[in-house]
C-alpha atoms as a PDB file:
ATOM      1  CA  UNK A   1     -21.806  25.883 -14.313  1.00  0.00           C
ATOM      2  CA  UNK A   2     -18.617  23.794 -14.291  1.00  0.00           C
ATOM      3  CA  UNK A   3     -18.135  20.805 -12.014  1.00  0.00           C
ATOM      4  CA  UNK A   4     -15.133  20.168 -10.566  1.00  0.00           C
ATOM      5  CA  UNK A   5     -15.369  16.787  -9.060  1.00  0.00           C
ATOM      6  CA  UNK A   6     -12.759  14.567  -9.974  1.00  0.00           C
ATOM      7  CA  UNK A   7     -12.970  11.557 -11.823  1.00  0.00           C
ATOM      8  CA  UNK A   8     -13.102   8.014 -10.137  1.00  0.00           C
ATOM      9  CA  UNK A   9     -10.010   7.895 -12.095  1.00  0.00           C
ATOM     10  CA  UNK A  10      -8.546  11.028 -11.130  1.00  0.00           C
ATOM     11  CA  UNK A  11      -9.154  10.091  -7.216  1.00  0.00           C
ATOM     12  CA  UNK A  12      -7.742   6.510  -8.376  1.00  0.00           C
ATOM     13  CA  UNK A  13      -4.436   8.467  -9.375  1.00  0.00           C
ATOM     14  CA  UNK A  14      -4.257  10.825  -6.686  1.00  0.00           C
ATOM     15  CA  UNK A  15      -4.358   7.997  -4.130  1.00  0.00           C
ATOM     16  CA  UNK A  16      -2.040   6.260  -5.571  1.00  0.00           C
ATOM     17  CA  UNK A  17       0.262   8.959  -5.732  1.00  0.00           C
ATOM     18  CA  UNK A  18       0.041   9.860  -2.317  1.00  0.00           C
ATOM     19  CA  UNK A  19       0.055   6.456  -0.874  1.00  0.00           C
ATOM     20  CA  UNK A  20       3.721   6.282  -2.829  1.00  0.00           C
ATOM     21  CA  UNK A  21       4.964   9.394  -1.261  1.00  0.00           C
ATOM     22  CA  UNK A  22       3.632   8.317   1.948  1.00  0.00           C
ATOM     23  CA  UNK A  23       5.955   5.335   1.891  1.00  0.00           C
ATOM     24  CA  UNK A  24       8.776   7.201   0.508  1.00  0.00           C
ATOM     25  CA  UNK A  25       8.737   9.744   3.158  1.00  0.00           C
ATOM     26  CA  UNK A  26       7.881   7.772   6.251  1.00  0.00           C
ATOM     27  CA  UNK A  27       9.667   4.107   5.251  1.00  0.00           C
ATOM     28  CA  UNK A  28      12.239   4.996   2.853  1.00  0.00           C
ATOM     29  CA  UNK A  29      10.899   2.522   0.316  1.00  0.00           C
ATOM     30  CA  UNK A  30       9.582   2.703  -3.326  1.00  0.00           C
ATOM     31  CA  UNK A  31       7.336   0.628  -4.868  1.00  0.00           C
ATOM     32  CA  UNK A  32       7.620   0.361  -8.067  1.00  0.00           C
ATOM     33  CA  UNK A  33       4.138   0.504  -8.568  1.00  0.00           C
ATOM     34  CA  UNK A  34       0.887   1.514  -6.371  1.00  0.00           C
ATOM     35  CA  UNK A  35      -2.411   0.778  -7.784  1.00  0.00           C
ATOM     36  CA  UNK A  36      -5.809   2.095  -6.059  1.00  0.00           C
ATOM     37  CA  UNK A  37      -9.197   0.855  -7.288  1.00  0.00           C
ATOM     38  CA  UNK A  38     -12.373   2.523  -5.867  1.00  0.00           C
ATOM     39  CA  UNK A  39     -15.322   0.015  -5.506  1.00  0.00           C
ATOM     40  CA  UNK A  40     -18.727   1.279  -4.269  1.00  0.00           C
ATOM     41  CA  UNK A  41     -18.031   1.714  -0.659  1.00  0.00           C
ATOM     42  CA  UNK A  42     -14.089  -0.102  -0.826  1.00  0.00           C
ATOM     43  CA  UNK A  43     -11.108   0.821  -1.669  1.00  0.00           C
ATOM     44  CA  UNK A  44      -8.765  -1.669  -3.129  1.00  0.00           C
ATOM     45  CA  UNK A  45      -4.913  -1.195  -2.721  1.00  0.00           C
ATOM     46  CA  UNK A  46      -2.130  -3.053  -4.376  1.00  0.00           C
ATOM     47  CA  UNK A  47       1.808  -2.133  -3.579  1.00  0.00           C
ATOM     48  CA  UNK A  48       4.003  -4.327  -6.032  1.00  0.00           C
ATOM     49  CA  UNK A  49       8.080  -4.826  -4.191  1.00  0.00           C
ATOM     50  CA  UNK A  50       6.837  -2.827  -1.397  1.00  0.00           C
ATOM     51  CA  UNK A  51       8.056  -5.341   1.357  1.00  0.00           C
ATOM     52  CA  UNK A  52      10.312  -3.776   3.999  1.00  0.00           C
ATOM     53  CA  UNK A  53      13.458  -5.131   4.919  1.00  0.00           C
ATOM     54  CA  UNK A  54      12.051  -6.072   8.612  1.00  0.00           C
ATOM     55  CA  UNK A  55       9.548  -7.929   6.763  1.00  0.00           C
ATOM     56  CA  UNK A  56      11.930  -9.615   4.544  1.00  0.00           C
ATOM     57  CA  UNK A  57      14.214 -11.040   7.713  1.00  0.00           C
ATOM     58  CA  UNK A  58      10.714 -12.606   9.428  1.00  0.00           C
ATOM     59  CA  UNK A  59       9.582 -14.041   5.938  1.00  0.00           C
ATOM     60  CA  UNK A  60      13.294 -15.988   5.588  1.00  0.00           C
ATOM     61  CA  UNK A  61      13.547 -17.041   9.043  1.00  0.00           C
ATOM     62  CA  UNK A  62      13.244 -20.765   9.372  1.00  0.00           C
ATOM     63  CA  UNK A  63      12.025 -20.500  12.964  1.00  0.00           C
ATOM     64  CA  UNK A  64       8.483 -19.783  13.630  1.00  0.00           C
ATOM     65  CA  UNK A  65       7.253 -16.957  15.032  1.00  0.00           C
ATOM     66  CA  UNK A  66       6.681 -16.983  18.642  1.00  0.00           C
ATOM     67  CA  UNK A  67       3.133 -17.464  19.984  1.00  0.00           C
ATOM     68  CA  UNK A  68       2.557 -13.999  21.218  1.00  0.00           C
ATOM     69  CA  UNK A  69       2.739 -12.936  17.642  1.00  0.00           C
ATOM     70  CA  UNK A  70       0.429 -15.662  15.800  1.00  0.00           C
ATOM     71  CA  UNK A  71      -3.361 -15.320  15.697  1.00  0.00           C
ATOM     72  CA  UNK A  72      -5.701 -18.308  16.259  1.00  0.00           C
END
């Protein structure tokens, strides 16, 4: 009897992958690298130059961000 489960590092791989398309698809970005990491019951995520341009504008603002937007 063969068992076809994947791998932790073939699920790794395959989330990765997808989480790439995802952003390709749906945000028109690429990161140039996605890296998943399965831990017991987590699931660890790094995008590397994945920042969107949106992002990029609030991050080099010199003003802060209003109130409504900041969490105490």
């Amino acid at each position: 009897m063969t068992d076809n489960t994947p791998t932790q590092g073939q699920t790794e791989r395959t989330l990765s992958q997808k989480i790439q398309t995802l952003y390709r698809t749906h945000l028109g970005l690429q990161p140039s690298k996605v890296t998943c990491q399965l831990m017991d019951e987590k699931v660890a995520i790094v995008l590397e130059n994945s920042v969107t341009r949106p992002e990029q504008i609030l991050a080099e603002a010199d003003e802060p961000l209003p109130n409504k937007f900041v969490k105490t």
